[in-house]
PDB file of N, CA and C in Angstrom:
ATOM      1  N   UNK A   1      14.259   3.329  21.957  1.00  0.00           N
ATOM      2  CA  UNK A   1      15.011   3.855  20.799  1.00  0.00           C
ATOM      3  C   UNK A   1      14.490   3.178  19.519  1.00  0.00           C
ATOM      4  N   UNK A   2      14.033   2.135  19.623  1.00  0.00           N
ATOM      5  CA  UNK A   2      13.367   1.218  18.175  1.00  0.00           C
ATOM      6  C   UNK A   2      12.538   1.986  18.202  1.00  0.00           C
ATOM      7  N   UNK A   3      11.631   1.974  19.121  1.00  0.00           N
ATOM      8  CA  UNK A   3      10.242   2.719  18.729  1.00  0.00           C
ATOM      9  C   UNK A   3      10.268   4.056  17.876  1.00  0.00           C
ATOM     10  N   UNK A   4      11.055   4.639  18.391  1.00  0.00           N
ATOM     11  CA  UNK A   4      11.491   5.977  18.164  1.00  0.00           C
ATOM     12  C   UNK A   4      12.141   6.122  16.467  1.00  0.00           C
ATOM     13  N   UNK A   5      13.037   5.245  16.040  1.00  0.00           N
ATOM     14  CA  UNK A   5      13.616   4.738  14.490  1.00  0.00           C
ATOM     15  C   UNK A   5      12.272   4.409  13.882  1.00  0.00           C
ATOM     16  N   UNK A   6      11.235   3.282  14.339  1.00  0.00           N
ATOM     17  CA  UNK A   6       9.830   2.909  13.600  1.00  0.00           C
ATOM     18  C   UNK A   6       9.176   4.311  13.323  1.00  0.00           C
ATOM     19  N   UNK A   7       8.802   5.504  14.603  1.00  0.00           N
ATOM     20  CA  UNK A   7       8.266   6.332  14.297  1.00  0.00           C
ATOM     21  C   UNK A   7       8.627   7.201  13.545  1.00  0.00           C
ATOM     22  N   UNK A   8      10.356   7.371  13.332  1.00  0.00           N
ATOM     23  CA  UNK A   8      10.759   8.297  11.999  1.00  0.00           C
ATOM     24  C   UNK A   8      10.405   7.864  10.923  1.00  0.00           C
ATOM     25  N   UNK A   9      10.690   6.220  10.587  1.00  0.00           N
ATOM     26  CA  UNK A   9      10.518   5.724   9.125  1.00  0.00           C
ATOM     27  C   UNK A   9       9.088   5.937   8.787  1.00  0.00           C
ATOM     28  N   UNK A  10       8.441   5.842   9.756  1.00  0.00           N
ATOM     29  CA  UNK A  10       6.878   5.835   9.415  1.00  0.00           C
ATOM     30  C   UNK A  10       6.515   7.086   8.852  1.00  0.00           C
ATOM     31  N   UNK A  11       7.353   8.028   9.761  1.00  0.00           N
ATOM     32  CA  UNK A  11       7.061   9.874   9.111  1.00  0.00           C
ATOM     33  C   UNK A  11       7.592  10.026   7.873  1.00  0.00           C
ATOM     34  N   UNK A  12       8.638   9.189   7.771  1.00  0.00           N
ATOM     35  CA  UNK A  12       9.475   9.601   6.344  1.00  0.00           C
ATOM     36  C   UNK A  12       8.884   9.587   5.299  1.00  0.00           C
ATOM     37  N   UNK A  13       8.062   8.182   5.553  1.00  0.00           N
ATOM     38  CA  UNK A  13       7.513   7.210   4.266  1.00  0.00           C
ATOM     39  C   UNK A  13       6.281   8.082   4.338  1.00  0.00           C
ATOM     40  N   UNK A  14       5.382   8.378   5.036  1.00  0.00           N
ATOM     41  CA  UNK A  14       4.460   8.942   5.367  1.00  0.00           C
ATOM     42  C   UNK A  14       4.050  10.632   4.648  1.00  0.00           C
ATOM     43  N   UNK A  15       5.421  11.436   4.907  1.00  0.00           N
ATOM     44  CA  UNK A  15       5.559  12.309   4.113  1.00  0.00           C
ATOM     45  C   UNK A  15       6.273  12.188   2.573  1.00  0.00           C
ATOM     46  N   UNK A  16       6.603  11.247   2.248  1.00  0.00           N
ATOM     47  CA  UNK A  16       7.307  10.753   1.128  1.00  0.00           C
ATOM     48  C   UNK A  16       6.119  10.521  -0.234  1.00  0.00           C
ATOM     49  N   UNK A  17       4.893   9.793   0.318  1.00  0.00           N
ATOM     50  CA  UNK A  17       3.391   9.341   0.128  1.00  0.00           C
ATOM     51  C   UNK A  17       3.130  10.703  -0.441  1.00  0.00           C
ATOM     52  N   UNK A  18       2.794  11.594   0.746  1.00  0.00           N
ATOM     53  CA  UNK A  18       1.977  12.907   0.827  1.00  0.00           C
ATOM     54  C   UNK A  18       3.140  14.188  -0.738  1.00  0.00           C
ATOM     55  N   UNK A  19       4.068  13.912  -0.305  1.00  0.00           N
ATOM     56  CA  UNK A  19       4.898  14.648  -1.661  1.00  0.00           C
ATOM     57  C   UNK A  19       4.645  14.193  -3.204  1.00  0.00           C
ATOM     58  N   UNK A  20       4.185  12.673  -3.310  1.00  0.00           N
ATOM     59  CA  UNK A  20       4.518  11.790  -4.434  1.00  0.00           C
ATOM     60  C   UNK A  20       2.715  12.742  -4.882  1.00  0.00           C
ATOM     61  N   UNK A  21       1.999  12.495  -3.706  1.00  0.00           N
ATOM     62  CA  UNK A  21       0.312  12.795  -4.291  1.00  0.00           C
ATOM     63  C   UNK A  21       0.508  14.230  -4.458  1.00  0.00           C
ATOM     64  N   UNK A  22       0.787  15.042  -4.359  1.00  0.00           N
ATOM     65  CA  UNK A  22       0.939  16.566  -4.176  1.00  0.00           C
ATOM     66  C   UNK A  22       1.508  16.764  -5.638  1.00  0.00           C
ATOM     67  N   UNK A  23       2.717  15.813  -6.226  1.00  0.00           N
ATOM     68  CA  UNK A  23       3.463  16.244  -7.392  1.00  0.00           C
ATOM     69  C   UNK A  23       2.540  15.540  -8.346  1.00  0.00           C
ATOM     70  N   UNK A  24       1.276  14.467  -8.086  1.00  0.00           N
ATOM     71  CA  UNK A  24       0.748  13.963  -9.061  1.00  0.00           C
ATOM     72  C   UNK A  24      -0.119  15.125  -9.809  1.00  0.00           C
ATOM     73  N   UNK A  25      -1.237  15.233  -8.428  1.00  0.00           N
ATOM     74  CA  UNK A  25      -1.995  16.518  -8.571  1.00  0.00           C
ATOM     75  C   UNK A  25      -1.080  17.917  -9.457  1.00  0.00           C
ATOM     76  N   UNK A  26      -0.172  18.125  -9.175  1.00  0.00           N
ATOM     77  CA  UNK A  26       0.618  19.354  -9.921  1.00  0.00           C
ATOM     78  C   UNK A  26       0.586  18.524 -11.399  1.00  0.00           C
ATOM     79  N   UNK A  27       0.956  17.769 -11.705  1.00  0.00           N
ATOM     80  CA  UNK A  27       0.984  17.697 -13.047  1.00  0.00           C
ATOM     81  C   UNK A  27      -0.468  17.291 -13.965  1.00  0.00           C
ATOM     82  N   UNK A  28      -0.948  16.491 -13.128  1.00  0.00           N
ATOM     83  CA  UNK A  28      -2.554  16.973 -13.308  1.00  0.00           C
ATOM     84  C   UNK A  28      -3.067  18.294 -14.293  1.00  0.00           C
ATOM     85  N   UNK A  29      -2.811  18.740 -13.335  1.00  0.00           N
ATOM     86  CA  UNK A  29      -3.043  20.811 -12.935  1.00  0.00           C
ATOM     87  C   UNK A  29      -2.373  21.266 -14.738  1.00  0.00           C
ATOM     88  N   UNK A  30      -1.543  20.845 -14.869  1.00  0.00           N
ATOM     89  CA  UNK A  30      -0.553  21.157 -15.834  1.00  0.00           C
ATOM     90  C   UNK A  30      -1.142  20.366 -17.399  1.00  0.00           C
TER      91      UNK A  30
END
């Protein structure tokens, strides 16, 4: 079950990363 909590936070943060670079690039763009 830890493992399993480590592997969400890791996705969270992970996709959290991938949103932050995605909205940089958009304003970039802009």
């Amino acid at each position: 079950m830890s493992n399993r909590a480590t592997a969400t936070a890791s996705f969270r943060r992970t996709r959290a990363d991938t949103v932050a670079a995605v909205e940089l690039i958009e304003v970039d763009r802009i």
